[in-house]
PDB file of N, CA and C in Angstrom:
ATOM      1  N   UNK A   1     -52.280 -48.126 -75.534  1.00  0.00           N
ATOM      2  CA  UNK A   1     -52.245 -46.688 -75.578  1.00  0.00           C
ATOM      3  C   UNK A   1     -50.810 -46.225 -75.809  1.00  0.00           C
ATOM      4  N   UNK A   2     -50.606 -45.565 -76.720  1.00  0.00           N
ATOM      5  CA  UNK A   2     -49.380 -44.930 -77.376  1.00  0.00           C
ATOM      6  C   UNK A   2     -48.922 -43.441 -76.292  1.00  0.00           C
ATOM      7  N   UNK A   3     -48.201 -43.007 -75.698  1.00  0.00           N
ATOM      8  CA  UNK A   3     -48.170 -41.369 -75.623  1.00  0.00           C
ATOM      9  C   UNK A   3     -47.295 -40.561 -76.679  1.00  0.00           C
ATOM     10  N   UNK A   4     -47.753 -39.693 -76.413  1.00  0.00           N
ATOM     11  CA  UNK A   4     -47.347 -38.622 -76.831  1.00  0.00           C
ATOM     12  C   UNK A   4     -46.057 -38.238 -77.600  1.00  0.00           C
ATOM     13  N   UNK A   5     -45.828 -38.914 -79.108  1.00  0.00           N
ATOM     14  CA  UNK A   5     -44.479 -38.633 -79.537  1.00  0.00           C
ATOM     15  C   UNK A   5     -44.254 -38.110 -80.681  1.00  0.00           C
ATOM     16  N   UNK A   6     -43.355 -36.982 -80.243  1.00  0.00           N
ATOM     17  CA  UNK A   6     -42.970 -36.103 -81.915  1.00  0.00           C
ATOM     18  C   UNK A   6     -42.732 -36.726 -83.114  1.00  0.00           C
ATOM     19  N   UNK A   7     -43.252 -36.043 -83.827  1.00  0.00           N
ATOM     20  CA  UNK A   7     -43.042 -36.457 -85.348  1.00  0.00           C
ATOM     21  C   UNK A   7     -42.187 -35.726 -85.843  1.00  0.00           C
ATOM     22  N   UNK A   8     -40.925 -36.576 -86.073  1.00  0.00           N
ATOM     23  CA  UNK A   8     -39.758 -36.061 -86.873  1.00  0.00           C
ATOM     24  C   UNK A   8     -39.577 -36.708 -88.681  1.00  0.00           C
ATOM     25  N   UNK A   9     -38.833 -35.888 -89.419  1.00  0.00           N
ATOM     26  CA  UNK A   9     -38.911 -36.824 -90.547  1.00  0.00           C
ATOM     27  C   UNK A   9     -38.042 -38.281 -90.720  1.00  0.00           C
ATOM     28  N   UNK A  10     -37.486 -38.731 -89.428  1.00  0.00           N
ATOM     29  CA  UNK A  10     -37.203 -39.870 -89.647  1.00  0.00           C
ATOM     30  C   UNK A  10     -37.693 -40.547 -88.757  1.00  0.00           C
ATOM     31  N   UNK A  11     -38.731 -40.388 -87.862  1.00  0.00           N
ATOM     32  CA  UNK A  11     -39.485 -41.084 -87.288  1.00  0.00           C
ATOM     33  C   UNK A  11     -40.995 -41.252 -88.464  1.00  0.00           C
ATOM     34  N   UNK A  12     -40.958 -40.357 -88.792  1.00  0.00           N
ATOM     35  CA  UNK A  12     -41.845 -40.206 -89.871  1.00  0.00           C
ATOM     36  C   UNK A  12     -42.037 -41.366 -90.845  1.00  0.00           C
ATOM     37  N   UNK A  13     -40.703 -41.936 -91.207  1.00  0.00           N
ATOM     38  CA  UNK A  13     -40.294 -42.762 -92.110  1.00  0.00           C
ATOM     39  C   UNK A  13     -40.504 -44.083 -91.601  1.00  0.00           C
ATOM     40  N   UNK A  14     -40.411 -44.573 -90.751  1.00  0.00           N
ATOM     41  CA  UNK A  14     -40.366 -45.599 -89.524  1.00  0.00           C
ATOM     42  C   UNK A  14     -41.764 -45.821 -89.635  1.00  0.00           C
ATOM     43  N   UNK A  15     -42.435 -45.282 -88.491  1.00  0.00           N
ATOM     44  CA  UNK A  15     -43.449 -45.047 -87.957  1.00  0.00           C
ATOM     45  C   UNK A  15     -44.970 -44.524 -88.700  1.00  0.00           C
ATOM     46  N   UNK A  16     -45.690 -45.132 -89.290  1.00  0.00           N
ATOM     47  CA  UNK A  16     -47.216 -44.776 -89.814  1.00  0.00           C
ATOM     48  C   UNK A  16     -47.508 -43.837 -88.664  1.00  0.00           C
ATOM     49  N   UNK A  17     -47.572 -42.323 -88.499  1.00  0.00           N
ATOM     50  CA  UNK A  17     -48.665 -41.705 -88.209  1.00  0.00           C
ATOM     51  C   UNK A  17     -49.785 -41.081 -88.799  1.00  0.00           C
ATOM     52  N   UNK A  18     -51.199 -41.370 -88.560  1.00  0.00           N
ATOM     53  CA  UNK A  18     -52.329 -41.869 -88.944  1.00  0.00           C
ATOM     54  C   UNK A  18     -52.268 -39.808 -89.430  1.00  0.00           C
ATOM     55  N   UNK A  19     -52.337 -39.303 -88.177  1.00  0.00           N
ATOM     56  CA  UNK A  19     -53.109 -37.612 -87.979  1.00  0.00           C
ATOM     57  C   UNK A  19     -51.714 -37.077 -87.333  1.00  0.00           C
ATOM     58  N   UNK A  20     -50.715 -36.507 -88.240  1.00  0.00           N
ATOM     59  CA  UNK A  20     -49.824 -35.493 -87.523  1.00  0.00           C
ATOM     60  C   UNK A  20     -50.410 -34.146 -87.425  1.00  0.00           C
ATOM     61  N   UNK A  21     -49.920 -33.808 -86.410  1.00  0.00           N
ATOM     62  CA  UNK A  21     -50.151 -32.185 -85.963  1.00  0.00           C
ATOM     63  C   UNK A  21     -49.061 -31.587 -86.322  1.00  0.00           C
ATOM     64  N   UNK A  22     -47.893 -31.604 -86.225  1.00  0.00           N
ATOM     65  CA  UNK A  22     -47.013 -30.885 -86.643  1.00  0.00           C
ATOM     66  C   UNK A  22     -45.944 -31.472 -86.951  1.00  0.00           C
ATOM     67  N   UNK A  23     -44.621 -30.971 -87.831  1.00  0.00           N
ATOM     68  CA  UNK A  23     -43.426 -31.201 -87.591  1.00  0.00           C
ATOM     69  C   UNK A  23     -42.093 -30.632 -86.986  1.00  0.00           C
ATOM     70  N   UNK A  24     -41.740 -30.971 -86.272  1.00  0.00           N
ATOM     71  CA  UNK A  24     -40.033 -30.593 -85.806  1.00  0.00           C
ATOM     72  C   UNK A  24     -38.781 -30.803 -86.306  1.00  0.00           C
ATOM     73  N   UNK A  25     -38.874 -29.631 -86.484  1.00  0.00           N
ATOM     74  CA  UNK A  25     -37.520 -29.437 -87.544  1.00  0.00           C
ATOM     75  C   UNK A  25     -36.297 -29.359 -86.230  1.00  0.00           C
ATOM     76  N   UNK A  26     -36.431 -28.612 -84.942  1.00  0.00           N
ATOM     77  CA  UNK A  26     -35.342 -28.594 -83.890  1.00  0.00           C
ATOM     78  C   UNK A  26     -35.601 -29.654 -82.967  1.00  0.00           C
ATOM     79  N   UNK A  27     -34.441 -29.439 -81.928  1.00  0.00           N
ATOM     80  CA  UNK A  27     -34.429 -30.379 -80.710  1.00  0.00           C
ATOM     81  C   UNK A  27     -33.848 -29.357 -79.695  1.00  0.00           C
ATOM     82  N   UNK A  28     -34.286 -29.916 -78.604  1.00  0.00           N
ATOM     83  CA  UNK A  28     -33.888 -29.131 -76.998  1.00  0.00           C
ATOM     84  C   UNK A  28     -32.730 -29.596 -76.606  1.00  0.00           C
ATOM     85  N   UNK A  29     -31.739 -29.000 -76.399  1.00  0.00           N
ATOM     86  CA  UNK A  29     -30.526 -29.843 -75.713  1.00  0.00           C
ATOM     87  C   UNK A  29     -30.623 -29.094 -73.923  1.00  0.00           C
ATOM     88  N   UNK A  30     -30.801 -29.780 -73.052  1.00  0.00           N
ATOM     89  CA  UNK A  30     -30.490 -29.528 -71.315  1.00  0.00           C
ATOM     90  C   UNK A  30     -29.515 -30.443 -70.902  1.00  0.00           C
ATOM     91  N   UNK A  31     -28.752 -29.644 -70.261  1.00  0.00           N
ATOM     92  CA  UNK A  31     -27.415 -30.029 -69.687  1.00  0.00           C
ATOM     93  C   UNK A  31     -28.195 -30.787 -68.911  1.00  0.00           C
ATOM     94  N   UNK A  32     -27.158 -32.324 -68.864  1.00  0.00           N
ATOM     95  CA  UNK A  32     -27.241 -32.976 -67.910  1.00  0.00           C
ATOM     96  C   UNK A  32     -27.024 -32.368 -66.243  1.00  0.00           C
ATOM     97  N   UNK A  33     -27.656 -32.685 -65.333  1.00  0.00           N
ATOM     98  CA  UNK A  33     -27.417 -31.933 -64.043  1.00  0.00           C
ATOM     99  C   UNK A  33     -26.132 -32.921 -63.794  1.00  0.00           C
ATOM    100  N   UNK A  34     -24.966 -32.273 -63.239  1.00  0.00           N
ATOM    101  CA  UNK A  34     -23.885 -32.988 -62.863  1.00  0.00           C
ATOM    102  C   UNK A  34     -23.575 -32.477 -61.094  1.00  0.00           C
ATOM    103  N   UNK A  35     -22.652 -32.606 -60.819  1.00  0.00           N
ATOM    104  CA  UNK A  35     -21.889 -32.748 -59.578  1.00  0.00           C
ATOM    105  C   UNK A  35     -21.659 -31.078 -59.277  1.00  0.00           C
ATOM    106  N   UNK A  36     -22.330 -30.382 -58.109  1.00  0.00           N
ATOM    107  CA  UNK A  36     -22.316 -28.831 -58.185  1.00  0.00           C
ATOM    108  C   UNK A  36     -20.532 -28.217 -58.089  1.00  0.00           C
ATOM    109  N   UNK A  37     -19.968 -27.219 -58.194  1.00  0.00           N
ATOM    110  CA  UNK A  37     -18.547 -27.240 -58.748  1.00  0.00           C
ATOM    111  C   UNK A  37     -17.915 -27.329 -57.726  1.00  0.00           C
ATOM    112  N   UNK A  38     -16.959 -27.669 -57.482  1.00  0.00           N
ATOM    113  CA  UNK A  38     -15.914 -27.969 -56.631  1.00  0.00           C
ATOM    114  C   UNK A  38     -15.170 -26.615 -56.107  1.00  0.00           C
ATOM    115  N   UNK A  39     -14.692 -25.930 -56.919  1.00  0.00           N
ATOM    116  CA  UNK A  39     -13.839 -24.714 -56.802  1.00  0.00           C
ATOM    117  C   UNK A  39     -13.639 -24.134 -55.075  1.00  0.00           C
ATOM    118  N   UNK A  40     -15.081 -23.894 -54.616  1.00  0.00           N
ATOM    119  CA  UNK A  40     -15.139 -23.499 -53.133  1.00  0.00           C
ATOM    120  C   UNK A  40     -15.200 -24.426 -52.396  1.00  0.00           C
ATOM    121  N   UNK A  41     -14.838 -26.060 -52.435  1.00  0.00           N
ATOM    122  CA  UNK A  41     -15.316 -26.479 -51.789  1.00  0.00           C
ATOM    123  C   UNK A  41     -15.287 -26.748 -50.298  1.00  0.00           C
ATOM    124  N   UNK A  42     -13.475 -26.317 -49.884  1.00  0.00           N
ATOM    125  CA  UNK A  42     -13.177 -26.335 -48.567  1.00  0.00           C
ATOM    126  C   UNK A  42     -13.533 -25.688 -48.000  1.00  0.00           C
ATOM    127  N   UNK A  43     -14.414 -24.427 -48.956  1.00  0.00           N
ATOM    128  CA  UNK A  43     -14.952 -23.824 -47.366  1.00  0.00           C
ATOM    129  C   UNK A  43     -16.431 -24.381 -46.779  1.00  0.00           C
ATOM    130  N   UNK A  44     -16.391 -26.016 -47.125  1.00  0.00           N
ATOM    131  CA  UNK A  44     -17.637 -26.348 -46.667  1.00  0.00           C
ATOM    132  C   UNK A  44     -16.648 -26.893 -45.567  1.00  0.00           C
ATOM    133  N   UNK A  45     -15.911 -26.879 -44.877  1.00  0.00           N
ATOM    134  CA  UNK A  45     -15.474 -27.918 -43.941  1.00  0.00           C
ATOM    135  C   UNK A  45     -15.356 -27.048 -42.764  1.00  0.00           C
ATOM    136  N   UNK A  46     -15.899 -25.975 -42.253  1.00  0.00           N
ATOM    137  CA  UNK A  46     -16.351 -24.947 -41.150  1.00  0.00           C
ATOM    138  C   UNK A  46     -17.826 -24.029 -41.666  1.00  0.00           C
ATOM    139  N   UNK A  47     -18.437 -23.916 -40.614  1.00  0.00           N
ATOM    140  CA  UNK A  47     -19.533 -23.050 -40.437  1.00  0.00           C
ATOM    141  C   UNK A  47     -18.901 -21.443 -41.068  1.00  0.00           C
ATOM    142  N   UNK A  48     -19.872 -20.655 -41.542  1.00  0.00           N
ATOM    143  CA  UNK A  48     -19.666 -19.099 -41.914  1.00  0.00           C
ATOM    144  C   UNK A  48     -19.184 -18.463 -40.947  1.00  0.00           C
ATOM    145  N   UNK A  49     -19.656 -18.736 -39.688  1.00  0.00           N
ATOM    146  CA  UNK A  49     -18.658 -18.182 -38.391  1.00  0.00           C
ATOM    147  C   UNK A  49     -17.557 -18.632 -37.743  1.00  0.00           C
ATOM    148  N   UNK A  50     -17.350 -19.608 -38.498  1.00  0.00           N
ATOM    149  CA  UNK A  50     -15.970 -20.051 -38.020  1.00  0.00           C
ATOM    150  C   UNK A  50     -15.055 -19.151 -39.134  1.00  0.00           C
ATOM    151  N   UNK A  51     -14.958 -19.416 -39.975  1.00  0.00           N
ATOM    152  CA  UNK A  51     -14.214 -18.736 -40.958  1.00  0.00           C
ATOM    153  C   UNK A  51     -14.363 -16.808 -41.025  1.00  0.00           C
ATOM    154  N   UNK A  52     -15.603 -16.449 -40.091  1.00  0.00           N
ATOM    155  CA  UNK A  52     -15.073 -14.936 -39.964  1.00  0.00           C
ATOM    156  C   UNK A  52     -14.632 -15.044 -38.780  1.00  0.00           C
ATOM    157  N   UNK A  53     -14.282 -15.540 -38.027  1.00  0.00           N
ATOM    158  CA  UNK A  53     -13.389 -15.145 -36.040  1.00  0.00           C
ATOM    159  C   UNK A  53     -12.038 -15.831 -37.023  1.00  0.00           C
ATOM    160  N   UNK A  54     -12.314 -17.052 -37.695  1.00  0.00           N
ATOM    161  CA  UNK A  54     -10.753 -17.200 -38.229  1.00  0.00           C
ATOM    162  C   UNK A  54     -10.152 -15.781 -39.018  1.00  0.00           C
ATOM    163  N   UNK A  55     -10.874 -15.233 -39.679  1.00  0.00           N
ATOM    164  CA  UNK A  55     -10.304 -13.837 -40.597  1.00  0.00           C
ATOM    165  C   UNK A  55     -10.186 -12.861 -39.956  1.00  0.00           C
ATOM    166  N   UNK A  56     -10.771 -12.665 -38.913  1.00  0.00           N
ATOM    167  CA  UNK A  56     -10.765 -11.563 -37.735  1.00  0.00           C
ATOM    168  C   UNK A  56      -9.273 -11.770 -36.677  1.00  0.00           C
ATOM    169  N   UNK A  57      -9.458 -12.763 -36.194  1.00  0.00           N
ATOM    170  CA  UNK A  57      -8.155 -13.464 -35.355  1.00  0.00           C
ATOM    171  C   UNK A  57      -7.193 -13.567 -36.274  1.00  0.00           C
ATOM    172  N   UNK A  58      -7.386 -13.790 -37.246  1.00  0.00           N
ATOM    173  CA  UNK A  58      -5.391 -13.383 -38.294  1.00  0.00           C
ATOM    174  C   UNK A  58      -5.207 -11.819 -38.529  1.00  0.00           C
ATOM    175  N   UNK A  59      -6.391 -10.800 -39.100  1.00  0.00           N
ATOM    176  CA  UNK A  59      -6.539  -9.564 -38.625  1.00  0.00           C
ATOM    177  C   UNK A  59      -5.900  -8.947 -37.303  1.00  0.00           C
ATOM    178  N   UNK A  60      -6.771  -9.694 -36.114  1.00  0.00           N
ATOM    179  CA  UNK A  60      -5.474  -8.770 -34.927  1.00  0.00           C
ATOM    180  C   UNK A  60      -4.483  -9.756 -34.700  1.00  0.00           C
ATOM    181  N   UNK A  61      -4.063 -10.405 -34.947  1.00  0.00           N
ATOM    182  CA  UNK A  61      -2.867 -11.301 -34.413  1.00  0.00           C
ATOM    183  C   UNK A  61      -1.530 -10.534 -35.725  1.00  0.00           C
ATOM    184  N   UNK A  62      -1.855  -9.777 -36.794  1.00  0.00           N
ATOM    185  CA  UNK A  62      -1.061  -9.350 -37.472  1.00  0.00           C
ATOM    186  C   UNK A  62      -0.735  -7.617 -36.919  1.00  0.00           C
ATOM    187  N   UNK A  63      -2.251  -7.572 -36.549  1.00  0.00           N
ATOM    188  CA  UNK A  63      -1.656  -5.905 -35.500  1.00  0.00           C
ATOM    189  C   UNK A  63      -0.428  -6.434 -34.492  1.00  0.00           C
ATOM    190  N   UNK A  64      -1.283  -7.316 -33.752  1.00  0.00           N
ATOM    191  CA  UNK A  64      -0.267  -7.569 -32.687  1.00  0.00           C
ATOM    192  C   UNK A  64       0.863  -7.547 -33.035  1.00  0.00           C
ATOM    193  N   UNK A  65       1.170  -8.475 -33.905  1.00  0.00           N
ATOM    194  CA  UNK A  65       2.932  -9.232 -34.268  1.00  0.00           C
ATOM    195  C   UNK A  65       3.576  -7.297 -35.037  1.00  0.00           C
ATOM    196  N   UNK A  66       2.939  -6.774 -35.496  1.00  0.00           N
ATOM    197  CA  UNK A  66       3.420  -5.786 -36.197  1.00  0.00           C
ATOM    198  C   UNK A  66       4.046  -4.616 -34.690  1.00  0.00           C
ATOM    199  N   UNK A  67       2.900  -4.639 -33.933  1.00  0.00           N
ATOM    200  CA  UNK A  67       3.252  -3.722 -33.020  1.00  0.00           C
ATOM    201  C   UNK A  67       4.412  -4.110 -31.743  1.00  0.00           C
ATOM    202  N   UNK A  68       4.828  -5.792 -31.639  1.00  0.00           N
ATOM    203  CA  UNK A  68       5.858  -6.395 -31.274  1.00  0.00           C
ATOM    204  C   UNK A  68       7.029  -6.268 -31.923  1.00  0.00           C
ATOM    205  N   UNK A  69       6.988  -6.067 -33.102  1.00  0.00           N
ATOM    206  CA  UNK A  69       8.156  -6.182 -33.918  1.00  0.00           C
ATOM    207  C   UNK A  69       8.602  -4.438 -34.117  1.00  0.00           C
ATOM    208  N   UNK A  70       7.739  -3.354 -33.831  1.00  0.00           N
ATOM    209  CA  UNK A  70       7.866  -2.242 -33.767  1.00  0.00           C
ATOM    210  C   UNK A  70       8.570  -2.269 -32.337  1.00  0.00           C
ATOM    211  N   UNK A  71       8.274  -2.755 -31.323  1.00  0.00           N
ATOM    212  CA  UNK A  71       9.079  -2.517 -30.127  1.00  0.00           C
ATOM    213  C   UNK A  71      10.427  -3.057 -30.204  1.00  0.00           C
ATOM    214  N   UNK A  72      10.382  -3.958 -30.349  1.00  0.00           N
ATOM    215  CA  UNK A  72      11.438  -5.064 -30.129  1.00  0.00           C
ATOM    216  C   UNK A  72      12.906  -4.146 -30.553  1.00  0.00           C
ATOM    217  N   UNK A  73      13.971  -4.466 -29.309  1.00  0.00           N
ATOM    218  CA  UNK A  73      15.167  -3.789 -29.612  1.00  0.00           C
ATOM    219  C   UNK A  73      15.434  -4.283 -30.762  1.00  0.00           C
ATOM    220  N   UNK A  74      15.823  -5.553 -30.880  1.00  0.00           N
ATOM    221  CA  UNK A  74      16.778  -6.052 -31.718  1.00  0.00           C
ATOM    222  C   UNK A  74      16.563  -5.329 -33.087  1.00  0.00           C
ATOM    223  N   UNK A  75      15.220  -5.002 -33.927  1.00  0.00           N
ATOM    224  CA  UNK A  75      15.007  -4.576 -35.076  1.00  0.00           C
ATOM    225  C   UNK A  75      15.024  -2.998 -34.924  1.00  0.00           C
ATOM    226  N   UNK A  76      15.756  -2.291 -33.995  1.00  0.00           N
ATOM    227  CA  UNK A  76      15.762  -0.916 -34.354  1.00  0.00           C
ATOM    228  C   UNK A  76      17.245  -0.259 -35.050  1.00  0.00           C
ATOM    229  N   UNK A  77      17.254  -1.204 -36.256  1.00  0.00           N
ATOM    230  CA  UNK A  77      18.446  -0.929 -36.937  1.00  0.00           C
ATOM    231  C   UNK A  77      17.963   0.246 -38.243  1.00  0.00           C
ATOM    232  N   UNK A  78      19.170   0.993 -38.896  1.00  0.00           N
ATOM    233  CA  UNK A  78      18.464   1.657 -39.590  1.00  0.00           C
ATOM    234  C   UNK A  78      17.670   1.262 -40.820  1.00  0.00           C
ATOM    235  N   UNK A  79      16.563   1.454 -41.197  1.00  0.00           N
ATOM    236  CA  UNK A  79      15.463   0.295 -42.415  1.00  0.00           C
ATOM    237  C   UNK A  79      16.263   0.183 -43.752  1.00  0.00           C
ATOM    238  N   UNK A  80      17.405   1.148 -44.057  1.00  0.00           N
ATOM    239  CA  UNK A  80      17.879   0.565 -45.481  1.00  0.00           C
ATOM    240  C   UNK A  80      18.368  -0.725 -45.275  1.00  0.00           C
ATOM    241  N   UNK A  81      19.542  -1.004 -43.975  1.00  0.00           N
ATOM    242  CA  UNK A  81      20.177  -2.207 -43.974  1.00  0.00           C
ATOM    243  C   UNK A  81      18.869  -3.662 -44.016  1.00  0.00           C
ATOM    244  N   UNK A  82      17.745  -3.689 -43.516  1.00  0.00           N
ATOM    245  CA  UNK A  82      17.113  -4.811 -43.234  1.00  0.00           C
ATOM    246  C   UNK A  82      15.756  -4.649 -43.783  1.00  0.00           C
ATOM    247  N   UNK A  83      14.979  -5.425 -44.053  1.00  0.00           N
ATOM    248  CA  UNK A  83      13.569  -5.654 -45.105  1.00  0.00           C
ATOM    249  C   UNK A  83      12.733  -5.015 -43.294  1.00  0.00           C
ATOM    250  N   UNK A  84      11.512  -4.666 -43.930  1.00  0.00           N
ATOM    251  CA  UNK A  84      11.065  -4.029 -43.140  1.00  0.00           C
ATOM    252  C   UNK A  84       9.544  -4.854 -42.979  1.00  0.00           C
ATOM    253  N   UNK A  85       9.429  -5.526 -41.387  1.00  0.00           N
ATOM    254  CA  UNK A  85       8.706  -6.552 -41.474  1.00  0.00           C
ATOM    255  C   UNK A  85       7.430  -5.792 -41.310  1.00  0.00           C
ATOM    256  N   UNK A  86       7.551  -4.625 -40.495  1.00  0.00           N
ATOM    257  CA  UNK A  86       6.513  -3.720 -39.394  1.00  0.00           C
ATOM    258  C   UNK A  86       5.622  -3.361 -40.197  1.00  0.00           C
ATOM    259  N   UNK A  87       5.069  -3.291 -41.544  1.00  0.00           N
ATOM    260  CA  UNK A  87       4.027  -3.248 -42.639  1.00  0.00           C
ATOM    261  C   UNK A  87       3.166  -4.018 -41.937  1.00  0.00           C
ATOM    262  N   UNK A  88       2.204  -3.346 -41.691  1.00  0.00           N
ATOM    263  CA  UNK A  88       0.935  -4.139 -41.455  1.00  0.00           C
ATOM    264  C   UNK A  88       0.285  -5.564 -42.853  1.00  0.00           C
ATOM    265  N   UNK A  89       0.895  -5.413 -43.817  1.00  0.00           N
ATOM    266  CA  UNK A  89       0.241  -5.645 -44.782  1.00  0.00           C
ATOM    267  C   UNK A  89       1.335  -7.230 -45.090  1.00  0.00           C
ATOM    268  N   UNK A  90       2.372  -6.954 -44.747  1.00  0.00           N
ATOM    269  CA  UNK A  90       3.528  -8.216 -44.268  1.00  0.00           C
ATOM    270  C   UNK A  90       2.851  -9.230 -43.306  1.00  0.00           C
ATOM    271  N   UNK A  91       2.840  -8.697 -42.379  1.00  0.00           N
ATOM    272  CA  UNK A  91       2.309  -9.484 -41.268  1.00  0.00           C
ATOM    273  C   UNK A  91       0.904  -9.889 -41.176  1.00  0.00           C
ATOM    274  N   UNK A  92       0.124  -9.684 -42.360  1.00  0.00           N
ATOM    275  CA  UNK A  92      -1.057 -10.243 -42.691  1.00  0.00           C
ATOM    276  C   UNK A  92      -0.541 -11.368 -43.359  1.00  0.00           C
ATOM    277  N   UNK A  93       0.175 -10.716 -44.767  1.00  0.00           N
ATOM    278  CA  UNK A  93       0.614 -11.949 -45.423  1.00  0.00           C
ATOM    279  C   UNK A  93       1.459 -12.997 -44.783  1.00  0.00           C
ATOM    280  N   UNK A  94       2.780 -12.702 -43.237  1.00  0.00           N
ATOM    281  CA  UNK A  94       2.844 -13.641 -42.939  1.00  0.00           C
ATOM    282  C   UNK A  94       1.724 -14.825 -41.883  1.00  0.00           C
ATOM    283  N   UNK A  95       1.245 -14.198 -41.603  1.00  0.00           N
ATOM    284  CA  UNK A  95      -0.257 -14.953 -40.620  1.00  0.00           C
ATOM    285  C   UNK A  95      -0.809 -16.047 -41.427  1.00  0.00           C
ATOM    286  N   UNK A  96      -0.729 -15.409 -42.762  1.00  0.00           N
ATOM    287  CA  UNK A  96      -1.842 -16.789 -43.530  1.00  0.00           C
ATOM    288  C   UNK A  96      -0.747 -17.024 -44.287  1.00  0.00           C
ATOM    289  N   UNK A  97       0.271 -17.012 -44.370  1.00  0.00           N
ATOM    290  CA  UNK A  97       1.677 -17.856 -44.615  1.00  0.00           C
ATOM    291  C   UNK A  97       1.461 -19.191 -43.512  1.00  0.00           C
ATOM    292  N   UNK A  98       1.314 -18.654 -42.522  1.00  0.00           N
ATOM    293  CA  UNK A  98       1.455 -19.621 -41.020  1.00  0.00           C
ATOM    294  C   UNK A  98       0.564 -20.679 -41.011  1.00  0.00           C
ATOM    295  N   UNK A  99      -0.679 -19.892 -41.287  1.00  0.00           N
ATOM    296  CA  UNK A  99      -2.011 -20.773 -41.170  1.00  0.00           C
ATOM    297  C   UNK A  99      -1.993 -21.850 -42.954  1.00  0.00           C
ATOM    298  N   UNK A 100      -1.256 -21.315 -43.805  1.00  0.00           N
ATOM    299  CA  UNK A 100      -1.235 -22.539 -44.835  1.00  0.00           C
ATOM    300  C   UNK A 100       0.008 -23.085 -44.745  1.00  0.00           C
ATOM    301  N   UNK A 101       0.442 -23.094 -43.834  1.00  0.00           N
ATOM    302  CA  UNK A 101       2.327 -24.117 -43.814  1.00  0.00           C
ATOM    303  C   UNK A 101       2.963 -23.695 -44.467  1.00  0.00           C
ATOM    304  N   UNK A 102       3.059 -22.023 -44.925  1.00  0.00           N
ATOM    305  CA  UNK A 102       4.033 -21.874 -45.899  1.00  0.00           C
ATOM    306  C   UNK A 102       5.331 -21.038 -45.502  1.00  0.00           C
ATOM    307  N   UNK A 103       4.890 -20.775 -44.318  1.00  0.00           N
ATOM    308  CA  UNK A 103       5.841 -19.815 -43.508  1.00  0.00           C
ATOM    309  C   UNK A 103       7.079 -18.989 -44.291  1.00  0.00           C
ATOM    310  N   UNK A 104       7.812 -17.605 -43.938  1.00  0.00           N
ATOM    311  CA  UNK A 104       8.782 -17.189 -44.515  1.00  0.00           C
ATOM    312  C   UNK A 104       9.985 -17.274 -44.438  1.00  0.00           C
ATOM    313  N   UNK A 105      10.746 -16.923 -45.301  1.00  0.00           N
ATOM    314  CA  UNK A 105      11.992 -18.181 -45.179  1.00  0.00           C
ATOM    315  C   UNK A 105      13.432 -16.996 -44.546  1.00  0.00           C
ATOM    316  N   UNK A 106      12.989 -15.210 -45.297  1.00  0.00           N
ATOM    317  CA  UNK A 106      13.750 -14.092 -44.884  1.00  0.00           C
ATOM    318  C   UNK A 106      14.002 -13.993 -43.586  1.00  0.00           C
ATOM    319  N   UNK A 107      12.934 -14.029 -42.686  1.00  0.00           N
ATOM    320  CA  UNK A 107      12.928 -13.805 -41.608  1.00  0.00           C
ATOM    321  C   UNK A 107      13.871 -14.917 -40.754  1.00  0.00           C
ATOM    322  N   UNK A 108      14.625 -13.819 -39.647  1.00  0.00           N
ATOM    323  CA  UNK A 108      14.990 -14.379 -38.318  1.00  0.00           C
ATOM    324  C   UNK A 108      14.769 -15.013 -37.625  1.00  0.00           C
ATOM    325  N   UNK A 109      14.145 -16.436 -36.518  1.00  0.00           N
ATOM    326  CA  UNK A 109      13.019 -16.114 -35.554  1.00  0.00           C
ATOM    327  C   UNK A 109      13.464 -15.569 -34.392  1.00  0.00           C
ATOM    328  N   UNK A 110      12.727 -14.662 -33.976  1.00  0.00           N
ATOM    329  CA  UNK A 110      12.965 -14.454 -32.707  1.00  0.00           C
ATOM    330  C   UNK A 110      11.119 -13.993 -32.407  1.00  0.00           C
ATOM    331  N   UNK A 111      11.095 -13.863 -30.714  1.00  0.00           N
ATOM    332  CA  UNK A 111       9.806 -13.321 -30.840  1.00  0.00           C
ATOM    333  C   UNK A 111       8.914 -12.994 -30.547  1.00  0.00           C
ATOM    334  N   UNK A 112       9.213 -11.596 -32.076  1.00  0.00           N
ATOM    335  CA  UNK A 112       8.338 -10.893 -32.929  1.00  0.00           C
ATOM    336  C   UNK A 112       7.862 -11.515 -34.196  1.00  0.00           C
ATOM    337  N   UNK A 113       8.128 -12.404 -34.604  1.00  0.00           N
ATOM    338  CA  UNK A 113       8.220 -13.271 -35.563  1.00  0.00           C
ATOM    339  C   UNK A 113       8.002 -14.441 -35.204  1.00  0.00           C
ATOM    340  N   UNK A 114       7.177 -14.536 -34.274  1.00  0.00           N
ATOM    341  CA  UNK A 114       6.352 -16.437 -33.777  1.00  0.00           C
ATOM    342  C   UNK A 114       7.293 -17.264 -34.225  1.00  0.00           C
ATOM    343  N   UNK A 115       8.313 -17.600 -32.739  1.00  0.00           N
ATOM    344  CA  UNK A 115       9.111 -18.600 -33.127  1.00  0.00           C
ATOM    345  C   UNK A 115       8.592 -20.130 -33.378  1.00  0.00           C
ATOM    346  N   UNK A 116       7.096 -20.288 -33.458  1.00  0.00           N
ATOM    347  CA  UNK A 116       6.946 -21.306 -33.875  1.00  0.00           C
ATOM    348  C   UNK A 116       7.240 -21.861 -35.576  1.00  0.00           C
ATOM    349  N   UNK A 117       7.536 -21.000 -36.110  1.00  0.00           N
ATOM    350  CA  UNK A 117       7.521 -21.367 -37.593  1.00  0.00           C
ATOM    351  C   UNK A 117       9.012 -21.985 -37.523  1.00  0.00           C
TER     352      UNK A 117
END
């Protein structure tokens, strides 16, 4: 028992078929299924709730550090002389500076500025 195979004109040529039904002039091309993409992949290495208390906890830990660095004597100089850390939007960017090892290099430590870096 034979199954089921298209008749092309160079199978045609090959192959005696007795009763064709049709011919095919095209072909189907389907992507091979490969390896699903990589791009996101580290964020498979925590649960969905780990990674929002992580985005939440750099969220207030940048209020915090902002509203420390607003008190703090030492930085109540006048803002032309010195970069102005107290931007909420700084102290986001330094938080996930912290959390990827990239820490900033302007800054002082003292701390308002997590002398751990």
């Amino acid at each position: 028992m034979i199954p089921y195979l298209t008749v092309t004109p160079s199978r045609y040529e090959v192959i005696e078929f007795t009763k064709p039904i049709a011919f095919v002039r095209y072909g189907l091309l389907i992507a091979f299924p490969g390896e699903p993409p990589r791009a996101f992949i580290f964020l498979r290495l925590y649960k969905k709730e780990v990674w929002i208390l992580l985005f939440i906890t750099a969220v207030v830990l940048s209020y915090v550090l902002c509203k420390m660095h607003s008190i703090s004597s030492e930085f109540r100089k006048p803002e032309d002389t010195q970069k102005k850390l107290c931007s909420f939007f700084r102290c986001i960017w330094l938080i996930f500076g912290i959390l990827l090892q990239q820490g900033e290099r302007n800054i002082k430590p003292n701390i308002s500025v997590l002398n751990c870096m």
